[in-house]
Protein backbone atom coordinates (compact mmCIF):
# COMPACT_ATOMS: atom_id res chain seq x y z
CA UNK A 1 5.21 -30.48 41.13
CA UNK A 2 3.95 -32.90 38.64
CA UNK A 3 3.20 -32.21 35.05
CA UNK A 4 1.11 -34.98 32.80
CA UNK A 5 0.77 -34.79 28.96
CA UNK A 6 -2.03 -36.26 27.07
CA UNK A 7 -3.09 -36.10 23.62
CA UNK A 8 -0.58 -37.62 21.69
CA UNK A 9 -1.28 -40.66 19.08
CA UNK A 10 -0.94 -41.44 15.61
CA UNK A 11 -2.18 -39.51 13.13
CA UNK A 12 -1.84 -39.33 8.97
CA UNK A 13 0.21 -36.15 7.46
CA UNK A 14 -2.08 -33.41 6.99
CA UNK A 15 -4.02 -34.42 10.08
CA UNK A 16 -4.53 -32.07 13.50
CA UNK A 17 -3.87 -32.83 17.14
CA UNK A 18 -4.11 -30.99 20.37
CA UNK A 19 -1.69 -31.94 23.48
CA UNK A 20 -2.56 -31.42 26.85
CA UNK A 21 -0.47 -30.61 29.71
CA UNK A 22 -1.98 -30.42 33.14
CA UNK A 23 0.01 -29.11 35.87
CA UNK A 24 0.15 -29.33 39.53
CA UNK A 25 1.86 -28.41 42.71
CA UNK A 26 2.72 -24.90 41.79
CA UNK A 27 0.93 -22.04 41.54
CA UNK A 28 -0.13 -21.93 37.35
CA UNK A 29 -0.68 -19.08 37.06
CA UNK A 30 2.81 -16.94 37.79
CA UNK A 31 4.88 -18.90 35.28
CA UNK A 32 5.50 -19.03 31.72
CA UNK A 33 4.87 -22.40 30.27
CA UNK A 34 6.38 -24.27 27.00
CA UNK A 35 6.59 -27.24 24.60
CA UNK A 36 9.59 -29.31 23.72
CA UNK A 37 9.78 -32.77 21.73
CA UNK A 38 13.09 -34.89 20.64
CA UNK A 39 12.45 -37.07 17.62
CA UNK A 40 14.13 -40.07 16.95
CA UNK A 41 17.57 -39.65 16.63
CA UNK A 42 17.67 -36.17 17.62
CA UNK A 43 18.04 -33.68 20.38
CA UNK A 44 15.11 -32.14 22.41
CA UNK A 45 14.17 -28.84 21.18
CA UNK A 46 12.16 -25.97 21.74
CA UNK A 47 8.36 -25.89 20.10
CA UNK A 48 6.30 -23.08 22.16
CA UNK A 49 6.07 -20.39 24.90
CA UNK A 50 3.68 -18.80 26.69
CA UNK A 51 4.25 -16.22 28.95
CA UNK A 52 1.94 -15.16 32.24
CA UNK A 53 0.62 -12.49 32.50
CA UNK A 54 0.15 -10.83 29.00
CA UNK A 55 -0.37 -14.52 27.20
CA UNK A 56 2.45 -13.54 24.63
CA UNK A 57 4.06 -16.26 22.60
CA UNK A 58 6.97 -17.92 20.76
CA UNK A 59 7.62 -20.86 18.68
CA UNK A 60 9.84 -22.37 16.89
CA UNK A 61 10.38 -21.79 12.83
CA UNK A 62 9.70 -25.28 11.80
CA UNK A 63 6.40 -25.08 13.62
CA UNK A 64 5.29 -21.19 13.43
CA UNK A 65 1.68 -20.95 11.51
CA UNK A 66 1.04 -24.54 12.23
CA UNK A 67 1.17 -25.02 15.93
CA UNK A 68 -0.58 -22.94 18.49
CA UNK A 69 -0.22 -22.73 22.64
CA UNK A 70 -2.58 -21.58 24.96
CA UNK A 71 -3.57 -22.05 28.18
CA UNK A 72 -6.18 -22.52 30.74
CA UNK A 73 -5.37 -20.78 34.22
CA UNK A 74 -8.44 -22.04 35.79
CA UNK A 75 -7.90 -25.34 34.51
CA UNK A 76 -4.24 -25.14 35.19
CA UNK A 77 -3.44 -26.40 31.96
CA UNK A 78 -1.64 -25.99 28.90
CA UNK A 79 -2.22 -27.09 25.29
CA UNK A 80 -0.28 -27.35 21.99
CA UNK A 81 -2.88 -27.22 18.90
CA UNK A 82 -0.79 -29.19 16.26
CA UNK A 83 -2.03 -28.58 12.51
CA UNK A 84 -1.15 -29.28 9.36
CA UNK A 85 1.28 -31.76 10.73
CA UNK A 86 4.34 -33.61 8.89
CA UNK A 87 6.27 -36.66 9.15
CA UNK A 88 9.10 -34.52 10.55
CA UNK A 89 7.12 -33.05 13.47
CA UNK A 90 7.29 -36.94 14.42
CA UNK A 91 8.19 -37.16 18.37
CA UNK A 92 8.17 -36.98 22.16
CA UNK A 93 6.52 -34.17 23.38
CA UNK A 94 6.90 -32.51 26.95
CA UNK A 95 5.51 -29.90 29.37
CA UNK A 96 8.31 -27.67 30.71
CA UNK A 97 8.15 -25.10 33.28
CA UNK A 98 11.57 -22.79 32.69
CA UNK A 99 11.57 -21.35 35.89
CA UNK A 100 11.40 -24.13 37.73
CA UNK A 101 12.64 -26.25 35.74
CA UNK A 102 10.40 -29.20 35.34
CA UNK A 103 9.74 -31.44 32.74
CA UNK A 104 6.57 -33.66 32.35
CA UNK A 105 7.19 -37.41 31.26
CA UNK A 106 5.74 -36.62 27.71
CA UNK A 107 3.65 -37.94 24.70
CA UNK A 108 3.70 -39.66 21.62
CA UNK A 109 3.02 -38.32 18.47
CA UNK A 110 3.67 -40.14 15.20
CA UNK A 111 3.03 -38.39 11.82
CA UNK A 112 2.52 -41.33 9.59
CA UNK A 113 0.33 -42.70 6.39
């Protein structure tokens, strides 16, 4: 199994950024597939969901509105379309597959002026 992020960088408050997750070494397209980060300081925590079939979804309140998943069977991938973004949303970001479990080695993002 190997998951790889992408995507990550530094961008001003306000700004957008998508994350990329692309996934190997299982088959993509039976599992549900999510999006944690740990800021600095602070305990990893859950961003995103999406479930497979059906494509349903879940995120967390701090993020809900501004963040989007989706995903890419054919691609076996996974993405996490950041808007509006804050200095708080400031952190590590990783793939994880909950059934497996497996965790990518994750990105940086840094909200910052």
């Amino acid at each position: 199994v190997q998951l790889v992020e992408s995507g990550g960088g530094l961008v001003q408050p306000g700004g957008s950024l998508t994350l990329s997750c692309a996934a190997s070494g299982f088959t993509f397209s039976h599992y549900a597939m999510s999006w944690y980060r740990q800021g600095p300081g602070k305990e990893r925590e859950f961003v995103a969901l999406i479930t497979n079939p059906g494509g349903f979804t879940n995120y967390a309140g701090a993020v809900k509105g501004r963040f989007t998943i989706s995903r890419d069977d054919d691609k076996h991938a996974v993405y996490l379309h950041m808007n509006s973004l804050k200095p708080e949303d400031t952190a590590v970001y990783y793939c994880y597959v909950p059934s497996l479990p497996y965790w990518g080695q994750g990105t940086q993002v840094t909200v910052s002026s």
